[in-house]
C-alpha atoms as a PDB file:
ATOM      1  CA  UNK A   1       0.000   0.000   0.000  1.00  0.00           C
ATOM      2  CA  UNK A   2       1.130   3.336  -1.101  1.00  0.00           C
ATOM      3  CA  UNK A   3       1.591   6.041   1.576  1.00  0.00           C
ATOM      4  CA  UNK A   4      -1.360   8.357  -0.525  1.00  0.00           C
ATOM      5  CA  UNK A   5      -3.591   5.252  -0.430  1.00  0.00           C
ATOM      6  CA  UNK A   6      -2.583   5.382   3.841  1.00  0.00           C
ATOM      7  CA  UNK A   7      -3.674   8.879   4.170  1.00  0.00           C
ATOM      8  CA  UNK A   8      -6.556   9.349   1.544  1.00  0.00           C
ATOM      9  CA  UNK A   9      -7.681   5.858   1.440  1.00  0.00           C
ATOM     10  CA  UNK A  10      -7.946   5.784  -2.462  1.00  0.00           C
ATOM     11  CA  UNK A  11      -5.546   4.850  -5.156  1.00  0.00           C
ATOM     12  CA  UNK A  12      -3.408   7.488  -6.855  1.00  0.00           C
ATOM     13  CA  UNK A  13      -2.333   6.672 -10.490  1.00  0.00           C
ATOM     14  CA  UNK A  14       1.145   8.466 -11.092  1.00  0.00           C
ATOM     15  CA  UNK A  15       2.374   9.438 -14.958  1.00  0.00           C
ATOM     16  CA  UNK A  16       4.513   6.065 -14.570  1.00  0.00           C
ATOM     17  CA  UNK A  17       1.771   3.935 -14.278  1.00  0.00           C
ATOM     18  CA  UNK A  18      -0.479   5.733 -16.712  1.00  0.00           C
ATOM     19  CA  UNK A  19       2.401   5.298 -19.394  1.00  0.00           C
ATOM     20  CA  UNK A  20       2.420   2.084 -18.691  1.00  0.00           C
ATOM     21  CA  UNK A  21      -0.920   1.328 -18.973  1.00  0.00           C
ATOM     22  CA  UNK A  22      -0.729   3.461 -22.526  1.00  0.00           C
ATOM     23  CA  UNK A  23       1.841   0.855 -23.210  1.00  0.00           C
ATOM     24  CA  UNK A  24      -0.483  -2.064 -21.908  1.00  0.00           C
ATOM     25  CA  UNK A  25      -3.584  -1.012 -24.278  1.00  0.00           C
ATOM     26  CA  UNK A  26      -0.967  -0.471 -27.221  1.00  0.00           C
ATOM     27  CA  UNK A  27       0.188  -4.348 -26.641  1.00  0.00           C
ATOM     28  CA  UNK A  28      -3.134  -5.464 -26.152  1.00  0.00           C
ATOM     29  CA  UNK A  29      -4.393  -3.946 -29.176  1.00  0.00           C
ATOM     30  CA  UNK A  30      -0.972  -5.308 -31.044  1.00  0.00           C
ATOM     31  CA  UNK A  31       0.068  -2.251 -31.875  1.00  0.00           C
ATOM     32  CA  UNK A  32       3.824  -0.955 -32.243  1.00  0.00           C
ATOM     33  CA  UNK A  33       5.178   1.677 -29.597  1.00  0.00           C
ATOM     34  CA  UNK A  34       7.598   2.322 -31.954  1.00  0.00           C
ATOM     35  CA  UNK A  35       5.169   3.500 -35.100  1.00  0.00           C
ATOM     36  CA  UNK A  36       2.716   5.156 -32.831  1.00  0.00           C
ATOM     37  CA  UNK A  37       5.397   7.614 -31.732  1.00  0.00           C
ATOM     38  CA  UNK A  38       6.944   7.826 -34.695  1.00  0.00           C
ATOM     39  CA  UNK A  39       3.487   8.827 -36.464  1.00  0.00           C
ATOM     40  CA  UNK A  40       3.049  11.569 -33.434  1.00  0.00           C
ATOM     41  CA  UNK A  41       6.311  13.127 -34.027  1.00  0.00           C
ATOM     42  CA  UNK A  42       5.484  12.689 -37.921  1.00  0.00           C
ATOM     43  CA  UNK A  43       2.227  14.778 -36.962  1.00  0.00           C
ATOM     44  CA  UNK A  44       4.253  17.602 -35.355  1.00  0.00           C
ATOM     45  CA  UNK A  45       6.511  18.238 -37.961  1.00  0.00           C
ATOM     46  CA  UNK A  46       3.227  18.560 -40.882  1.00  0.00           C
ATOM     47  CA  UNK A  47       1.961  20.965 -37.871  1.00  0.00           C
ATOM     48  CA  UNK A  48       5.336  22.713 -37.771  1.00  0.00           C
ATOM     49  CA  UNK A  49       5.549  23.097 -41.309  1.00  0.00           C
ATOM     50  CA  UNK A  50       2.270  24.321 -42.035  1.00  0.00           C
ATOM     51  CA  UNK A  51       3.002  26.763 -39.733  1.00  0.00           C
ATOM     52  CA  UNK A  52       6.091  28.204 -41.453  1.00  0.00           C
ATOM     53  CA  UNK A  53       4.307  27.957 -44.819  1.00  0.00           C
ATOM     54  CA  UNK A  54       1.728  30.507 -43.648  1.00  0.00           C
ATOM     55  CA  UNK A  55       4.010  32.707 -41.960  1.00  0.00           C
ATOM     56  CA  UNK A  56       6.032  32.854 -45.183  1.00  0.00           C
ATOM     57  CA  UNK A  57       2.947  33.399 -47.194  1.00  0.00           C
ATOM     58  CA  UNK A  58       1.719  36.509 -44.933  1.00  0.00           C
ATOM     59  CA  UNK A  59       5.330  37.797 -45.086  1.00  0.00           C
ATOM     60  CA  UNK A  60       4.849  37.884 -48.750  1.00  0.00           C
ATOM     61  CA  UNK A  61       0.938  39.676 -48.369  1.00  0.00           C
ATOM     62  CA  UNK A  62       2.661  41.846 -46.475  1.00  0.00           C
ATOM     63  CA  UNK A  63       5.284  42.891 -48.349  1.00  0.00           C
ATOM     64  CA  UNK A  64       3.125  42.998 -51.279  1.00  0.00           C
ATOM     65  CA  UNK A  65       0.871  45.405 -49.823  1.00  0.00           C
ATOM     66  CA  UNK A  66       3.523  47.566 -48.874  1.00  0.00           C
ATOM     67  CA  UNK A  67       5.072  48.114 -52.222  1.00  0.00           C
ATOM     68  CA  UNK A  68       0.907  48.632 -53.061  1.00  0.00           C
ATOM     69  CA  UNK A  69       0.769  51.313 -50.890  1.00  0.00           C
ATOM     70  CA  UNK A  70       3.999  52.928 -51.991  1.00  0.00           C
ATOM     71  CA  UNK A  71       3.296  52.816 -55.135  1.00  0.00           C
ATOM     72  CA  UNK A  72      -0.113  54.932 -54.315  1.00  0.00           C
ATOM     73  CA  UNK A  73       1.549  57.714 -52.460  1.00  0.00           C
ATOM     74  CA  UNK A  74       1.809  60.702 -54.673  1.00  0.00           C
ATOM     75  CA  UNK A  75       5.530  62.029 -53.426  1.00  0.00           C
ATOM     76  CA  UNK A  76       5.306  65.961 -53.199  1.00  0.00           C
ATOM     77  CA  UNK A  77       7.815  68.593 -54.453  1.00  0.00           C
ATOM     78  CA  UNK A  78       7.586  72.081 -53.765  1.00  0.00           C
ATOM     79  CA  UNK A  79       9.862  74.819 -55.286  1.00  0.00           C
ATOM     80  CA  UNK A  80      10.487  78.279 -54.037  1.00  0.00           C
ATOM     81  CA  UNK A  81       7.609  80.269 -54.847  1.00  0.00           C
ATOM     82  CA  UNK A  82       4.756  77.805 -54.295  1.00  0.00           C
ATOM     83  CA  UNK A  83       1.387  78.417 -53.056  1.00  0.00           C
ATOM     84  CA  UNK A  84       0.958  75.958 -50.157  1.00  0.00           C
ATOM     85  CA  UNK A  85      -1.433  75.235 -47.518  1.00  0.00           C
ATOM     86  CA  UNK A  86      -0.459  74.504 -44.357  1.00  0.00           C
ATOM     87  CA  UNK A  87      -2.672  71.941 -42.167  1.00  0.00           C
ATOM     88  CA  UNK A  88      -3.478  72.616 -38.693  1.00  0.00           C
ATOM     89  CA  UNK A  89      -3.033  70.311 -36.164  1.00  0.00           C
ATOM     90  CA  UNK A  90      -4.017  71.910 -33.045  1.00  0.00           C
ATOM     91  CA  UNK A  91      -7.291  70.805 -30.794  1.00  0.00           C
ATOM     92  CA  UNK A  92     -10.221  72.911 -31.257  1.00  0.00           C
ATOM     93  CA  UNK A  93     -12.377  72.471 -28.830  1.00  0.00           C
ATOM     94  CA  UNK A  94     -16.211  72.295 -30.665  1.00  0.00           C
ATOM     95  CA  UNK A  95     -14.914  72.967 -33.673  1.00  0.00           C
ATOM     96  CA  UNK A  96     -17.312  72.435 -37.000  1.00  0.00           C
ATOM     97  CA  UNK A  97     -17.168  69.397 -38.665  1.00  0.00           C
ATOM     98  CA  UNK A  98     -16.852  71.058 -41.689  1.00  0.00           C
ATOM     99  CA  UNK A  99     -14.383  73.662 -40.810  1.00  0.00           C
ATOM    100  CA  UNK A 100     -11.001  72.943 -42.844  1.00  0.00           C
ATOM    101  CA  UNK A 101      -7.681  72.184 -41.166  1.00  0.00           C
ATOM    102  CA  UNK A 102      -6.131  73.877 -43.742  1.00  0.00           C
ATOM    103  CA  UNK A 103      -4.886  77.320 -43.303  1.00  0.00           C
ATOM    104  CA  UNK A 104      -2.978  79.722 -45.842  1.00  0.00           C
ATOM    105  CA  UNK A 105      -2.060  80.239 -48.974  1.00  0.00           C
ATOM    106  CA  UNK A 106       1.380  81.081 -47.837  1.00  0.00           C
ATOM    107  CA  UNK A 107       4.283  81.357 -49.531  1.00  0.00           C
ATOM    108  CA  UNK A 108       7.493  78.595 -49.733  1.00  0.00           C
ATOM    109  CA  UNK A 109      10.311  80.712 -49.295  1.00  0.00           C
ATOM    110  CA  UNK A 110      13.185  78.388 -49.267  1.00  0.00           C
ATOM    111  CA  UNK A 111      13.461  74.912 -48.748  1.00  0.00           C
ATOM    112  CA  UNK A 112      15.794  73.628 -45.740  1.00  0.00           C
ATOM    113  CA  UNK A 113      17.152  70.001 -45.599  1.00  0.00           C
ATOM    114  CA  UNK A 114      15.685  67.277 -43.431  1.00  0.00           C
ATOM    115  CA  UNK A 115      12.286  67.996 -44.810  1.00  0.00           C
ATOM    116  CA  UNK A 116      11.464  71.518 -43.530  1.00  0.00           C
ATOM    117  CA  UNK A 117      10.152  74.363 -44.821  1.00  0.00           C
ATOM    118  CA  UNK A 118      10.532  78.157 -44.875  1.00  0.00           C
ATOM    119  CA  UNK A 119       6.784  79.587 -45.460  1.00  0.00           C
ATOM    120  CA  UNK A 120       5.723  83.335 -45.334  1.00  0.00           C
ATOM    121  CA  UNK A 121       2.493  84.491 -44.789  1.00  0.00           C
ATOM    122  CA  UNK A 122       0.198  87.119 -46.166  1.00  0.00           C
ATOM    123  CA  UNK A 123       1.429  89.681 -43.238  1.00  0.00           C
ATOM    124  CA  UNK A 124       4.933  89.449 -44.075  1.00  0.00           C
ATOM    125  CA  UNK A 125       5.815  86.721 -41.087  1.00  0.00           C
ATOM    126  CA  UNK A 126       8.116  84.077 -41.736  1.00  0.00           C
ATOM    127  CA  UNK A 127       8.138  80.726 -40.182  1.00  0.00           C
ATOM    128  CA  UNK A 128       9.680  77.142 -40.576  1.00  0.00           C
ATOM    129  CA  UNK A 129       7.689  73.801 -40.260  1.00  0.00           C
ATOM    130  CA  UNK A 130       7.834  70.290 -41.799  1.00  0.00           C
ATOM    131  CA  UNK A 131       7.160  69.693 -44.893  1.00  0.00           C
ATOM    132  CA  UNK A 132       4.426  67.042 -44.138  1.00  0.00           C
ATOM    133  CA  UNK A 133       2.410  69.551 -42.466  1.00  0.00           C
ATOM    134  CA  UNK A 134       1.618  71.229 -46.055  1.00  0.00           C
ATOM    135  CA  UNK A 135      -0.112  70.536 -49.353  1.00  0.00           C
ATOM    136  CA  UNK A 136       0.170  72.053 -52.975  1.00  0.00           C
ATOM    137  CA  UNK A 137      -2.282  75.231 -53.069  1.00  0.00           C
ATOM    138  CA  UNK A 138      -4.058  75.030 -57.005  1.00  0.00           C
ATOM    139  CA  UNK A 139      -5.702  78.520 -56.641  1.00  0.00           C
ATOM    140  CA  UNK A 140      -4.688  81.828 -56.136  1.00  0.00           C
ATOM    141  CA  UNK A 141      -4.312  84.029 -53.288  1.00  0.00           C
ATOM    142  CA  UNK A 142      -6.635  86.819 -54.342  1.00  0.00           C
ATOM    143  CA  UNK A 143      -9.631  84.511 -54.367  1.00  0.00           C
ATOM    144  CA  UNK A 144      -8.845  82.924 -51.082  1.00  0.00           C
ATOM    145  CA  UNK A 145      -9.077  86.739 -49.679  1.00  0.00           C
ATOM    146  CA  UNK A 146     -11.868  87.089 -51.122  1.00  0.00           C
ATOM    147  CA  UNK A 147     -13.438  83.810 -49.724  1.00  0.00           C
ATOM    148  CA  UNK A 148     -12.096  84.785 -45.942  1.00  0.00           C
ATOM    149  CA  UNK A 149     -13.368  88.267 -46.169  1.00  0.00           C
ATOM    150  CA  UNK A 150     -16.954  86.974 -47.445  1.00  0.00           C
ATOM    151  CA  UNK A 151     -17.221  84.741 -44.327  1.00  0.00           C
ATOM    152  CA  UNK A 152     -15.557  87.183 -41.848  1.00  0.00           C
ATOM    153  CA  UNK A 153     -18.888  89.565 -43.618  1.00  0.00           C
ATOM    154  CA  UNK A 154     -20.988  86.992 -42.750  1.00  0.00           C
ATOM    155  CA  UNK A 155     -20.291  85.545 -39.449  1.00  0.00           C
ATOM    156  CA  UNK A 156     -20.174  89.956 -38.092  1.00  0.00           C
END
């Protein structure tokens, strides 16, 4: 008698004995020890692989999508003189929904290296910022007066 069987008065089974009971049922059935584990490890490996195939194959989606993507970004140049619009980041609190984040027109008044940009605005003030932070302006700046004015009109 076991000391657990002493002290709980029931049987424990222990992984020894339940492996060798595994190895009991596999005799009695006449099976091979031998096969049966090989065909588990055999299992594994298919598992294993599959695995690796579709991390492979999503490295490829991915890398296909990026060169997608890239290929759909429209890369911006600005030269000195360009109308740009410059977008404003800043929280409004209640702003409109329909109020742009784009200020300007202003003025690109030289272009500095590690992507900023010298802009000038309407009253004559310069200031640098990055040059994602802006867009191409199509229009011209007389209209966009024209346009502010209108609204400032308006909203008086």
């Amino acid at each position: 008698m076991s000391p657990y069987q002493l002290v709980y008065r029931k049987s424990c089974h222990l992984l020894v004995e339940l492996e060798h009971k595994a190895i009991w049922a596999l005799n009695k059935l006449n099976l091979d020890w031998g096969a049966a584990s090989y065909q588990g490890m055999s299992d594994l490996n298919v598992l294993d692989e599959f695995r690796l195939r579709a991390y492979y194959s999503s490295a490829l989606y991915k890398e296909k999508m990026k060169k997608y993507h890239d290929r759909r970004i429209e890369k911006q140049k600005f030269v000195v003189g360009d109308l740009v619009l410059l977008f404003n980041y800043s929280l409004h609190l209640f702003q409109g929904m329909l109020k742009s984040k784009l200020t300007g027109p202003f003025l690109v008044m030289h272009l500095l290296p590690y992507g900023a940009v010298d802009l000038e605005n309407s009253g004559r003030t310069r200031f640098k910022v990055n040059r994602q932070r802006i867009k191409v302006y199509l229009g011209n700046a007389e209209s966009v007066q024209e346009v502010v004015e209108a609204y400032y009109l308006d909203v008086v």
